[in-house]
C-alpha atoms as a PDB file:
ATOM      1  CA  UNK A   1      -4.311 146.101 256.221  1.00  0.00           C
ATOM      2  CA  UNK A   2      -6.365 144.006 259.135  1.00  0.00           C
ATOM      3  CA  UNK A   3      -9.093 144.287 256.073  1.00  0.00           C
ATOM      4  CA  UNK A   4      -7.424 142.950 253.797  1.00  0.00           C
ATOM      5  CA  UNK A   5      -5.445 139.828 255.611  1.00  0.00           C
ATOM      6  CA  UNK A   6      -9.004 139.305 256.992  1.00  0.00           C
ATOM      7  CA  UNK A   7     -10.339 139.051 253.589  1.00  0.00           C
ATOM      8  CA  UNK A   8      -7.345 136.842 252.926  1.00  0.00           C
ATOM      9  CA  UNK A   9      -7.521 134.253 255.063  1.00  0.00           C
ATOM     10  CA  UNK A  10     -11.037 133.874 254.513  1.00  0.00           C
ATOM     11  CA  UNK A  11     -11.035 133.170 250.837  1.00  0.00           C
ATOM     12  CA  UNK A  12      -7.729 130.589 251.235  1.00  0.00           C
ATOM     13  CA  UNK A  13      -9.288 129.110 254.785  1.00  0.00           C
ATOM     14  CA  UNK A  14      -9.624 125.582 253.924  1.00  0.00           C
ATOM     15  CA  UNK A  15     -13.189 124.442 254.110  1.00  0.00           C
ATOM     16  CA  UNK A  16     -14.034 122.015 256.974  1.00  0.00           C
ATOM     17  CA  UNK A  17     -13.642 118.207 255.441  1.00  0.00           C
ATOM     18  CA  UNK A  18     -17.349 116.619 255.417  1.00  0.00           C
ATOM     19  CA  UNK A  19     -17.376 112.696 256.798  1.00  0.00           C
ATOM     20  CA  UNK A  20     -19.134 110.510 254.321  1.00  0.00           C
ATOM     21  CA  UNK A  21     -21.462 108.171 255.941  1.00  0.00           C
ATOM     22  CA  UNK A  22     -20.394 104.587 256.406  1.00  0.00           C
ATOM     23  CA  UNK A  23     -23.208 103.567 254.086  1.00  0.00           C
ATOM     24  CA  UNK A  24     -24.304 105.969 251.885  1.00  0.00           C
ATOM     25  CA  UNK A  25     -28.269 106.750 252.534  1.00  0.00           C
ATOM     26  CA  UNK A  26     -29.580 105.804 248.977  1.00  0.00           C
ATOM     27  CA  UNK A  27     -27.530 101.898 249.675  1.00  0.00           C
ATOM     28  CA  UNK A  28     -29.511 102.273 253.481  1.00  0.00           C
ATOM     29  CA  UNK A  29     -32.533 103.338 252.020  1.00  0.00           C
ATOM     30  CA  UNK A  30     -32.476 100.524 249.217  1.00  0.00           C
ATOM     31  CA  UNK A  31     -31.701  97.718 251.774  1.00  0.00           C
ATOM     32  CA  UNK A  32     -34.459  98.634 253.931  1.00  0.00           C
ATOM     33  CA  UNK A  33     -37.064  98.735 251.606  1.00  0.00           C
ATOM     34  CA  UNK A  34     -36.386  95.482 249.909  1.00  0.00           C
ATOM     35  CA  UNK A  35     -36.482  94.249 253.817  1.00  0.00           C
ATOM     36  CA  UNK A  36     -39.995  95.568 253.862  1.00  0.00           C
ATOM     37  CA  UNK A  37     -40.542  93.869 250.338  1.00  0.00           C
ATOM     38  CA  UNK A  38     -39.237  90.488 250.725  1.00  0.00           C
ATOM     39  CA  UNK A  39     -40.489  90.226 254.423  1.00  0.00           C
ATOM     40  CA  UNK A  40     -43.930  90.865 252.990  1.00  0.00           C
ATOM     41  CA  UNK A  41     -43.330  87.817 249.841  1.00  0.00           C
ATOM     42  CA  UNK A  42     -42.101  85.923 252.791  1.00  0.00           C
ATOM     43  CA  UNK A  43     -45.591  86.689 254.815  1.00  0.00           C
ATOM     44  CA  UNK A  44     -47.074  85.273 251.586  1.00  0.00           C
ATOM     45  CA  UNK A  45     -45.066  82.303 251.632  1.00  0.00           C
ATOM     46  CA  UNK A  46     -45.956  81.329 255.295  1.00  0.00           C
ATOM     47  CA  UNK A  47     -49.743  81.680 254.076  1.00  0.00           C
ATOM     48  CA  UNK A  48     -50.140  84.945 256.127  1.00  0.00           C
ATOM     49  CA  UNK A  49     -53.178  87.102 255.232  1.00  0.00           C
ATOM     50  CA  UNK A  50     -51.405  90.572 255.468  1.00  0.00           C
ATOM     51  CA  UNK A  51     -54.939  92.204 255.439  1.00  0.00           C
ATOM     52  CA  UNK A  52     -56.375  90.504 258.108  1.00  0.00           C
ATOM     53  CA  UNK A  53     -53.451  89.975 260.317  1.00  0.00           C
ATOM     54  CA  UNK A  54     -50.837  92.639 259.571  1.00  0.00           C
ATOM     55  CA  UNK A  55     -48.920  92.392 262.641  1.00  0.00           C
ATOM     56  CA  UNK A  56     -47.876  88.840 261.420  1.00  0.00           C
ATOM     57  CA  UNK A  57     -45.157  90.467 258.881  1.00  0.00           C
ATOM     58  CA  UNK A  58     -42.717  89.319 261.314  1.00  0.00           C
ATOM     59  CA  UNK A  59     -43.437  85.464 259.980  1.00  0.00           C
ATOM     60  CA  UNK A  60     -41.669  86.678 256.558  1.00  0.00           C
ATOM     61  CA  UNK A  61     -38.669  87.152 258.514  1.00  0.00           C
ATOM     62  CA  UNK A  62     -37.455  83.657 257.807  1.00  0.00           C
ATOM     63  CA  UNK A  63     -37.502  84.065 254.292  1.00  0.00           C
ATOM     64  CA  UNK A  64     -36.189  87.345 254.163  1.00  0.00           C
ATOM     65  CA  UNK A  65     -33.510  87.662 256.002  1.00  0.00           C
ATOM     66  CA  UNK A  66     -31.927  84.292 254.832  1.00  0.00           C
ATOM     67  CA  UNK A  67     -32.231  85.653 251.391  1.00  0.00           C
ATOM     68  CA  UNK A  68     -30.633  89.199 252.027  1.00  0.00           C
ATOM     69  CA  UNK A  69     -27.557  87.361 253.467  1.00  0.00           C
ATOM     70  CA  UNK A  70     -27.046  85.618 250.642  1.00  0.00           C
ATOM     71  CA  UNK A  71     -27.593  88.586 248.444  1.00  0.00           C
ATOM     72  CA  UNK A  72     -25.234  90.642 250.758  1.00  0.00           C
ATOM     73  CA  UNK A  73     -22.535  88.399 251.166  1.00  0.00           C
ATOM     74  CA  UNK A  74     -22.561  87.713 247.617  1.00  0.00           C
ATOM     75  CA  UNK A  75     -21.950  91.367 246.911  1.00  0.00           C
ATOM     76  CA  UNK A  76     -19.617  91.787 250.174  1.00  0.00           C
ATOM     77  CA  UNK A  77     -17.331  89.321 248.051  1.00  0.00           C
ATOM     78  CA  UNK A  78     -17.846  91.281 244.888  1.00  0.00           C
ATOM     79  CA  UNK A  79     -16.637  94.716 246.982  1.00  0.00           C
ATOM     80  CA  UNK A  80     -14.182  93.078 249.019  1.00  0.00           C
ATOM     81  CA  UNK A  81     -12.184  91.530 246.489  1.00  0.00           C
ATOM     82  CA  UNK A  82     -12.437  95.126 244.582  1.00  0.00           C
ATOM     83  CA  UNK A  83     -10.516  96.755 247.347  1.00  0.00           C
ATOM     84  CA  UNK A  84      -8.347  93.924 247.045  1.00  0.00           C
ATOM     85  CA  UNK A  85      -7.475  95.011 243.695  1.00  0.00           C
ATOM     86  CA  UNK A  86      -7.324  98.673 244.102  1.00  0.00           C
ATOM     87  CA  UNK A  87     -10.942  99.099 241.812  1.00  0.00           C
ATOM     88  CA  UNK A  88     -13.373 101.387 243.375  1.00  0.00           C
ATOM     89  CA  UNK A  89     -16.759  99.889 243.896  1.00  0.00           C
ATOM     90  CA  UNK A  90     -19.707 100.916 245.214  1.00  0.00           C
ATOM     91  CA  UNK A  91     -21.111  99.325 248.296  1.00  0.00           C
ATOM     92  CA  UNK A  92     -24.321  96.887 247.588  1.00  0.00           C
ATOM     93  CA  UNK A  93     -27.312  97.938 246.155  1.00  0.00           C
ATOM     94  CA  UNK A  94     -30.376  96.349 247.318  1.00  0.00           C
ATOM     95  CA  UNK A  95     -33.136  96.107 244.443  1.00  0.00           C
ATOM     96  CA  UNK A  96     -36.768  95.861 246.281  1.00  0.00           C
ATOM     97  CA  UNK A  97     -39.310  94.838 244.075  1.00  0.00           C
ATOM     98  CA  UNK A  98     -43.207  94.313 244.024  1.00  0.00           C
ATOM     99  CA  UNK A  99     -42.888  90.274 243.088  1.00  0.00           C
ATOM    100  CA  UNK A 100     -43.791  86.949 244.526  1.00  0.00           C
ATOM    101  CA  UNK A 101     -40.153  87.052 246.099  1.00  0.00           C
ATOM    102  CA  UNK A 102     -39.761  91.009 246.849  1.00  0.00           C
ATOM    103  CA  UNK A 103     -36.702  91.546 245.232  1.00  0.00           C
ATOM    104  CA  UNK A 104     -34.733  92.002 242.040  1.00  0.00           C
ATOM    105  CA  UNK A 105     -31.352  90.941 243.782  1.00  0.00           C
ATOM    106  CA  UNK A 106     -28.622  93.027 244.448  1.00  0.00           C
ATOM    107  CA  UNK A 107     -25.366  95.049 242.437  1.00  0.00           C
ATOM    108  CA  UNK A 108     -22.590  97.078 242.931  1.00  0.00           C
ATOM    109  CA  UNK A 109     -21.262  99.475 240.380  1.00  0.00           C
ATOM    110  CA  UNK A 110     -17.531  99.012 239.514  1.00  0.00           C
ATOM    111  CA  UNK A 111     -15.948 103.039 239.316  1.00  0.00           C
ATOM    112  CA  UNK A 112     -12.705 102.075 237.663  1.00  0.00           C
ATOM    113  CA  UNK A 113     -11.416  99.124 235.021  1.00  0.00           C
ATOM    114  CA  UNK A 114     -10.054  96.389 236.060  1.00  0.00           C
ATOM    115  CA  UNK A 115      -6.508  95.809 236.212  1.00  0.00           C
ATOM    116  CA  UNK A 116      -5.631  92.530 233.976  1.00  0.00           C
ATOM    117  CA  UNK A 117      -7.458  89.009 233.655  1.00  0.00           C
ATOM    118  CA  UNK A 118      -6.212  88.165 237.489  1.00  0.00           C
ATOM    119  CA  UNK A 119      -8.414  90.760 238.774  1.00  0.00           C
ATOM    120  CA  UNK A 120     -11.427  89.888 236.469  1.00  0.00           C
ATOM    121  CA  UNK A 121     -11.234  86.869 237.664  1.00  0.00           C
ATOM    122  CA  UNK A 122     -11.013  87.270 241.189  1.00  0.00           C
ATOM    123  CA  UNK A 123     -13.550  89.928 241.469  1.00  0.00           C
ATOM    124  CA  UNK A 124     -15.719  88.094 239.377  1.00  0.00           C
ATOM    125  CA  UNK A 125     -15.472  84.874 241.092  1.00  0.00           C
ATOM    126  CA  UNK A 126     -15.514  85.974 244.565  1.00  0.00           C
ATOM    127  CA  UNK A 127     -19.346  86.648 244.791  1.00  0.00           C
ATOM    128  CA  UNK A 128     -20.940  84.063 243.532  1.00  0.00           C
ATOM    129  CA  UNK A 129     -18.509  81.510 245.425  1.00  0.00           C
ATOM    130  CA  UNK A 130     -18.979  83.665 248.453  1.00  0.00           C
ATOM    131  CA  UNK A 131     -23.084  83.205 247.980  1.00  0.00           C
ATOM    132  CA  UNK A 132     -22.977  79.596 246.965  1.00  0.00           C
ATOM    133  CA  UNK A 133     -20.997  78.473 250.424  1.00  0.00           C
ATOM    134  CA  UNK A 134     -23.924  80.341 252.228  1.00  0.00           C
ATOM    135  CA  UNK A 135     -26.617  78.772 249.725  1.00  0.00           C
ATOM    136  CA  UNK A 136     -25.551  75.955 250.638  1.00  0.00           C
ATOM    137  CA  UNK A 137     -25.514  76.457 254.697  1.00  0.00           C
ATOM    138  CA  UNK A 138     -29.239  78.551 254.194  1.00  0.00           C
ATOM    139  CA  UNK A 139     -30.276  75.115 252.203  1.00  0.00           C
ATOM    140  CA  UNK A 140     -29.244  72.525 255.037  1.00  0.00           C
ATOM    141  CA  UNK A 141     -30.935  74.500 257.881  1.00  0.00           C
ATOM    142  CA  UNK A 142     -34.346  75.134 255.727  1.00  0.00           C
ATOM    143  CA  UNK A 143     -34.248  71.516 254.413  1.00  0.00           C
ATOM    144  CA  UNK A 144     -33.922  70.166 258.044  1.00  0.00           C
ATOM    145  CA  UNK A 145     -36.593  72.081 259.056  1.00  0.00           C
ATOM    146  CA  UNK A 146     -38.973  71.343 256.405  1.00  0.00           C
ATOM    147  CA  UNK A 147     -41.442  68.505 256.162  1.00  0.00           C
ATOM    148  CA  UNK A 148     -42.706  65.613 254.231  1.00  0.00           C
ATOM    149  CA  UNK A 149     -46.686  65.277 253.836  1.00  0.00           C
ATOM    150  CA  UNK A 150     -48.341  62.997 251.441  1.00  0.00           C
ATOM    151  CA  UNK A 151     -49.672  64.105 248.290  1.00  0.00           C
ATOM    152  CA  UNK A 152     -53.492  63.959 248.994  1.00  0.00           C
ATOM    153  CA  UNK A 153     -52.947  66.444 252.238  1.00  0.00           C
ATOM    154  CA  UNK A 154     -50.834  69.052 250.140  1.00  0.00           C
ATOM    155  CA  UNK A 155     -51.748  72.149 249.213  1.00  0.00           C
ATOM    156  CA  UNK A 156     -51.450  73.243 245.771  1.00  0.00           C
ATOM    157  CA  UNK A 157     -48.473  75.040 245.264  1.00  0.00           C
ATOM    158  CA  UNK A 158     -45.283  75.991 243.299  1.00  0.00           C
ATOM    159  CA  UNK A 159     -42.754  73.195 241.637  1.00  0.00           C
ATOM    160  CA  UNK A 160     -39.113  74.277 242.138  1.00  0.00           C
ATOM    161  CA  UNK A 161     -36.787  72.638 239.557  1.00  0.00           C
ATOM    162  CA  UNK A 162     -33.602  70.947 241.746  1.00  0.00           C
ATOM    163  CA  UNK A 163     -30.249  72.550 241.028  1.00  0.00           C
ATOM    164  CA  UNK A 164     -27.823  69.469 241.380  1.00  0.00           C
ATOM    165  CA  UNK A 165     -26.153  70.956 244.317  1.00  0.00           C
ATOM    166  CA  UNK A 166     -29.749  71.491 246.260  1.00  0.00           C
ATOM    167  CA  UNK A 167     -30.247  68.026 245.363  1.00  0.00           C
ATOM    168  CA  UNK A 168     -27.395  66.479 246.366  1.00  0.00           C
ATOM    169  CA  UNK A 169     -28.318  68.566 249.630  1.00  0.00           C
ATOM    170  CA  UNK A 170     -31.650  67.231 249.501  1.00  0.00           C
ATOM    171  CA  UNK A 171     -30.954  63.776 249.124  1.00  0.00           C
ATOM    172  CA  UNK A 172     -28.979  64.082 252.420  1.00  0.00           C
ATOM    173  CA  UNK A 173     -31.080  65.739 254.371  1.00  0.00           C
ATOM    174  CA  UNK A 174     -34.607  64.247 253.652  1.00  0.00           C
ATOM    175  CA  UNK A 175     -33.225  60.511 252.294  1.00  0.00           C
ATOM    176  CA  UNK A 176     -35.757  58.318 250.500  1.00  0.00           C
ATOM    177  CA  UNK A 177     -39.591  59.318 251.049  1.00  0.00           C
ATOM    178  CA  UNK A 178     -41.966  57.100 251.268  1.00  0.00           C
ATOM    179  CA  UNK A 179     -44.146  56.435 248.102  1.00  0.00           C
ATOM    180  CA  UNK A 180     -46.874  58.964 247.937  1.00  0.00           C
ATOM    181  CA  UNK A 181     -45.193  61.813 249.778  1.00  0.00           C
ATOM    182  CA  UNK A 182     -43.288  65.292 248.921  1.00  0.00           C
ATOM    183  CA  UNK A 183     -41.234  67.944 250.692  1.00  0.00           C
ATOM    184  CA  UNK A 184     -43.391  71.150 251.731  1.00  0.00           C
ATOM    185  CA  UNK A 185     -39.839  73.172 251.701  1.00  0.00           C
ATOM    186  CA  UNK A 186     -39.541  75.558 254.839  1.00  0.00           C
ATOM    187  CA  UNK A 187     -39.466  79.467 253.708  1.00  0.00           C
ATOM    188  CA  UNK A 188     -35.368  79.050 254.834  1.00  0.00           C
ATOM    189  CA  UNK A 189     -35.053  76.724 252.294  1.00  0.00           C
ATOM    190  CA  UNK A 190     -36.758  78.447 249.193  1.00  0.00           C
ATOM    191  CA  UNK A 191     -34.571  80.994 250.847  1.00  0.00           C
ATOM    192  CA  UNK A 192     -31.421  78.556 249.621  1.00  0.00           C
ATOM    193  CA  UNK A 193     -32.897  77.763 246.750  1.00  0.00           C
ATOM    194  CA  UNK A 194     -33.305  80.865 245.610  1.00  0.00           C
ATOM    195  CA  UNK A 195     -29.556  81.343 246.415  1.00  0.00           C
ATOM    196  CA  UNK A 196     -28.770  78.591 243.924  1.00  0.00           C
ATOM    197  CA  UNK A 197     -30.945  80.251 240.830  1.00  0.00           C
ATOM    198  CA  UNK A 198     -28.766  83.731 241.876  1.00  0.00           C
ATOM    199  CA  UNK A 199     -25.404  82.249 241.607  1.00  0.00           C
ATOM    200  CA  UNK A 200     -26.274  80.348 238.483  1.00  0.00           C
ATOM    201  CA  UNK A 201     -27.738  83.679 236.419  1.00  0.00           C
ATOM    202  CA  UNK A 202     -24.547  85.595 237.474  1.00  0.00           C
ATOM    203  CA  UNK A 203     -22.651  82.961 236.382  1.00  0.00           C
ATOM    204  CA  UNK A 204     -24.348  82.891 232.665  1.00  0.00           C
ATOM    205  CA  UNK A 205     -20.865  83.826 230.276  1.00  0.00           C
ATOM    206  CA  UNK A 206     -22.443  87.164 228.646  1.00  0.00           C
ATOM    207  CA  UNK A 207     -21.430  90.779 229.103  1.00  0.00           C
ATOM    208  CA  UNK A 208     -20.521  92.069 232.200  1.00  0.00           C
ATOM    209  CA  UNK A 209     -22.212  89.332 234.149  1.00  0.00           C
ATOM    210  CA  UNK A 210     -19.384  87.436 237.074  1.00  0.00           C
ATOM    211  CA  UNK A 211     -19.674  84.501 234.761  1.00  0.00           C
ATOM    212  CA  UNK A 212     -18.421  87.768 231.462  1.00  0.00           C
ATOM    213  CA  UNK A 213     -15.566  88.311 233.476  1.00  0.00           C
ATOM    214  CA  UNK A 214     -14.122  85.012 234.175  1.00  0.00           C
ATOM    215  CA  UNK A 215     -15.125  83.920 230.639  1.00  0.00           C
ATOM    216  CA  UNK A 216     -13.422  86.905 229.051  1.00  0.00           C
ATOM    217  CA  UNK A 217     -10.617  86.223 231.149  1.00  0.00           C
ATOM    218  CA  UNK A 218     -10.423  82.465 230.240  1.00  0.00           C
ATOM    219  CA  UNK A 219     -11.020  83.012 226.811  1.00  0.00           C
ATOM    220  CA  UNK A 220     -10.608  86.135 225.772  1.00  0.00           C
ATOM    221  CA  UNK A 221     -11.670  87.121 222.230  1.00  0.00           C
ATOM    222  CA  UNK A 222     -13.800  83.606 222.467  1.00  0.00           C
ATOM    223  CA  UNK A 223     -16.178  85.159 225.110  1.00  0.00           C
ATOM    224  CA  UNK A 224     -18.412  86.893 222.647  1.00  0.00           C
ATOM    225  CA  UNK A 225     -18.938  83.583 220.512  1.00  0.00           C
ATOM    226  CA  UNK A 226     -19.847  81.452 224.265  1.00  0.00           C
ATOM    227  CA  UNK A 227     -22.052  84.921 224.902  1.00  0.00           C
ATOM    228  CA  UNK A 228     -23.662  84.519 221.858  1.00  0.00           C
ATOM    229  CA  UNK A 229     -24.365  81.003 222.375  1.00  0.00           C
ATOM    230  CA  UNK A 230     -25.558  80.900 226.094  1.00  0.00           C
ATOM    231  CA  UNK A 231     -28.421  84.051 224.766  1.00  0.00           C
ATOM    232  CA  UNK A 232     -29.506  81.130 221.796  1.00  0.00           C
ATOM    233  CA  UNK A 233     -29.509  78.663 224.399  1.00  0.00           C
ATOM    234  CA  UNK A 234     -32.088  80.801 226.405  1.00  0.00           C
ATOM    235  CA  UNK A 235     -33.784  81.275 223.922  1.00  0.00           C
ATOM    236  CA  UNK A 236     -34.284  77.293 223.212  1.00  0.00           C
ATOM    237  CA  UNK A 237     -34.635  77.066 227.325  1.00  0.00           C
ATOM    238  CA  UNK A 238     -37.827  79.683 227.179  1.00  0.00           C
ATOM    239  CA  UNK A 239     -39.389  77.249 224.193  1.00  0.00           C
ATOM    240  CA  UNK A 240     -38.817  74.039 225.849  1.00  0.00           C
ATOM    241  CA  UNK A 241     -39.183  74.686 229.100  1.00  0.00           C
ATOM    242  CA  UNK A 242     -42.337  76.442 229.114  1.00  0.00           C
ATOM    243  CA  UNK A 243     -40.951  78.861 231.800  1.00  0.00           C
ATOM    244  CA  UNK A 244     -41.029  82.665 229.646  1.00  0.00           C
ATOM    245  CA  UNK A 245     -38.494  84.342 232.420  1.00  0.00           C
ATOM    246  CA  UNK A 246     -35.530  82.633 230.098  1.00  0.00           C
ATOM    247  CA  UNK A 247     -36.977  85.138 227.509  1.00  0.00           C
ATOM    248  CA  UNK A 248     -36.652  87.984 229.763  1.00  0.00           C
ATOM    249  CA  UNK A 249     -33.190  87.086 230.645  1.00  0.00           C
ATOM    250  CA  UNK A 250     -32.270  86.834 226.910  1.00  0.00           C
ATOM    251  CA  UNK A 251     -33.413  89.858 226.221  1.00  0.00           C
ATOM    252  CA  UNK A 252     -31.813  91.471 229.676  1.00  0.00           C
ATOM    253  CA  UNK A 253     -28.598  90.341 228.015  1.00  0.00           C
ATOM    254  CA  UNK A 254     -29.132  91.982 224.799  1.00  0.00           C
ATOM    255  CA  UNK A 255     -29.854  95.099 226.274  1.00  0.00           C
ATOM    256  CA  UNK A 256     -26.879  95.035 228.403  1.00  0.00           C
ATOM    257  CA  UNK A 257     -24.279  93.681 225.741  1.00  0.00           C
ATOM    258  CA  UNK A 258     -22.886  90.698 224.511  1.00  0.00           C
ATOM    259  CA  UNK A 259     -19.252  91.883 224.689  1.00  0.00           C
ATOM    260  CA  UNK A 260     -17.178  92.532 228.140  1.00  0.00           C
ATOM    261  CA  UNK A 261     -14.358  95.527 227.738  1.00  0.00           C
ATOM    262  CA  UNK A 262     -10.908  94.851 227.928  1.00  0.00           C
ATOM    263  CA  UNK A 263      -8.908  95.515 231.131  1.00  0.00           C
ATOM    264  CA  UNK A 264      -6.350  98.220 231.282  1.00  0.00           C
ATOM    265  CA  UNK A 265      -3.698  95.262 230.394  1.00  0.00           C
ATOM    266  CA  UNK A 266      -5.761  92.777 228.348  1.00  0.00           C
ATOM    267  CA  UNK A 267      -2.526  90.861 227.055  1.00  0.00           C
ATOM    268  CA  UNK A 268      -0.509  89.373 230.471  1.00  0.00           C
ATOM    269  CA  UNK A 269      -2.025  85.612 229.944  1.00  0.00           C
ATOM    270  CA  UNK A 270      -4.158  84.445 233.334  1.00  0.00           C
ATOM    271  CA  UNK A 271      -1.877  82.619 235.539  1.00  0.00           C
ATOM    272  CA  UNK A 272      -2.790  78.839 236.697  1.00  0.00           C
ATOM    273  CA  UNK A 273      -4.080  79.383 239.949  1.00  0.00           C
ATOM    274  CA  UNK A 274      -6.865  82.462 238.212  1.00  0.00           C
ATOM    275  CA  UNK A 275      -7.642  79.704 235.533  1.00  0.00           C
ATOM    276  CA  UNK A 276      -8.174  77.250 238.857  1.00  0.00           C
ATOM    277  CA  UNK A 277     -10.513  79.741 240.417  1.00  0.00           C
ATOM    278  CA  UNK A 278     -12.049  80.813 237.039  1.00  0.00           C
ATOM    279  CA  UNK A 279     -12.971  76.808 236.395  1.00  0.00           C
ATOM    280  CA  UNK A 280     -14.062  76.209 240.000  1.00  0.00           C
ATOM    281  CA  UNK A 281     -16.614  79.193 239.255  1.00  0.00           C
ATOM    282  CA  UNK A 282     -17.794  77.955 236.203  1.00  0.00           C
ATOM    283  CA  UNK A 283     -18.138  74.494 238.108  1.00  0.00           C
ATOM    284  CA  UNK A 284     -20.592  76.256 240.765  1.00  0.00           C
ATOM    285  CA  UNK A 285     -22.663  77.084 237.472  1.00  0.00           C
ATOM    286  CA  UNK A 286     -22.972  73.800 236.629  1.00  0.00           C
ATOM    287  CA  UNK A 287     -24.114  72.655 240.518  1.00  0.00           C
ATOM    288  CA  UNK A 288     -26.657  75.976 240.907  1.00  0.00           C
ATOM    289  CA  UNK A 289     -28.026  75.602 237.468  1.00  0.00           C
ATOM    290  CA  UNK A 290     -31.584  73.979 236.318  1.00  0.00           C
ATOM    291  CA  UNK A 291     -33.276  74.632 233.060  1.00  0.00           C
ATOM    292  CA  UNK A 292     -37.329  74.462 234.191  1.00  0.00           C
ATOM    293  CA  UNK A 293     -36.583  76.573 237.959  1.00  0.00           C
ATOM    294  CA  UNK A 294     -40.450  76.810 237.821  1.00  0.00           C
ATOM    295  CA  UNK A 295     -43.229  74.959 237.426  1.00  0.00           C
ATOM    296  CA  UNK A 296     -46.589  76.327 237.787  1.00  0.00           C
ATOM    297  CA  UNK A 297     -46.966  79.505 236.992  1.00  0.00           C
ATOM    298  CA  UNK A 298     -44.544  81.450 238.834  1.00  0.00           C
END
């Protein structure tokens, strides 16, 4: 009898409940590596010969870490706004990368459909307004601290298209220059800038991009005609620009999809105050978006 009520109670025992980490180790792992990666295009930046003088990383710092806040709190809003709505999400995944800026950005994976056109919407919008309002903050501080030096004692470098929003920023910060003279921007700034270009490809209406959901919720069946569209209009952009990454991008969005999936009730029409946040997104689009971002090689 002892036997067998031992025996019992260990096959119906309930198993000890394992915590899950706070931050899962692949999201932990991810963000620290595309610290190391960005830190290191941010040594290049500051003109840092990484070879000689490897203990000068830290220099990189200044564009890195502006950057990953942008990328983070973009996402943050993406996740927060999820929970919001009852859809599980995954927490940020940083995307490190062996490139000139040491990163492919950031996602989070959506677990469960959304709701209606409210929660498109919302979820949608709330990342790349979160990232724009620190673009924006990133862009004052980098343009403040960057500096004006006359064309014959510049270095060669990269020309950044200006977003109108960075100019507008710009404009304010730096005023008129004198004849002869450009801005040398300050890592912190690119930083921004970059910030700007981010928001504006999210915002591009195709697929499951934040600009697919708020387009699909503004327009419904409509979106896949404006998807459509926006991929031809890259495709002009990588012809007359002379910049090929609208090429990649086009063909990103193929691969992905044109089309964004319904939510679970696709027919409840979007109320004014989602088509007021839906428009205000699309308005950030037209403020973080330029047609030649760069010039010279990048």
């Amino acid at each position: 009898m002892r036997d067998g009520l031992w025996k019992m109670e260990e096959e119906y025992a309930p198993r000890p409940v394992r915590r899950r980490a706070l931050v899962p180790r692949i999201n932990l792992f991810l963000l620290c590596a595309t610290v190391v990666t960005t830190t290191i295009a941010g040594a290049f930046w500051a003109d840092v010969d990484l070879a000689a003088h490897p203990f000068q990383i830290y220099r990189g710092f200044s564009f890195s870490l502006p950057l990953l806040v942008i990328l983070g709190v973009h996402e943050m809003g993406h996740y927060l706004a999820s929970c919001r709505w009852g859809v599980k999400a995954t927490l940020p995944y940083f995307i490190p990368a062996p490139s000139l800026i040491g990163t492919f950005g950031a996602v989070i994976k959506m677990k469960s459909p959304m709701p209606n056109k409210r929660a498109l919407v919302d979820i949608g919008a709330a990342g790349p307004i979160a990232g724009f309002v620190v673009a924006v903050i990133v862009s004052i501080i980098g343009l403040k601290m960057s500096e004006a030096v006359s064309v014959s004692e510049a270095k060669a470098g990269i020309s950044l298209g200006e977003p109108l929003m960075f100019s507008i920023i710009y404009r304010v910060t730096m005023g008129q220059l004198p004849s002869g003279y450009h801005v040398v921007l300050h890592p912190i700034a690119f930083a921004g800038w970059l910030g700007f270009f981010v928001t504006a490809l999210n915002l591009l209406p195709i697929g499951q991009l934040d600009g697919g959901h708020i387009t699909y919720a503004l327009f419904g069946r409509r979106h896949t005609l404006i998807a459509r569209c926006t991929l031809l209009l890259l495709l002009v952009l990588g012809i007359t620009s002379r910049w090929p990454g609208w090429f990649l991008f086009a063909v990103l969005a193929m691969l992905l999809g044109m089309k964004h999936p319904p939510p679970i009730d696709p027919y409840t029409p979007l109320d004014e105050k989602g088509r007021k946040i839906g428009w205000f997104a699309l308005l950030l689009f037209v403020l973080s978006f330029t047609p030649v971002p760069f010039k010279g090689g990048f």
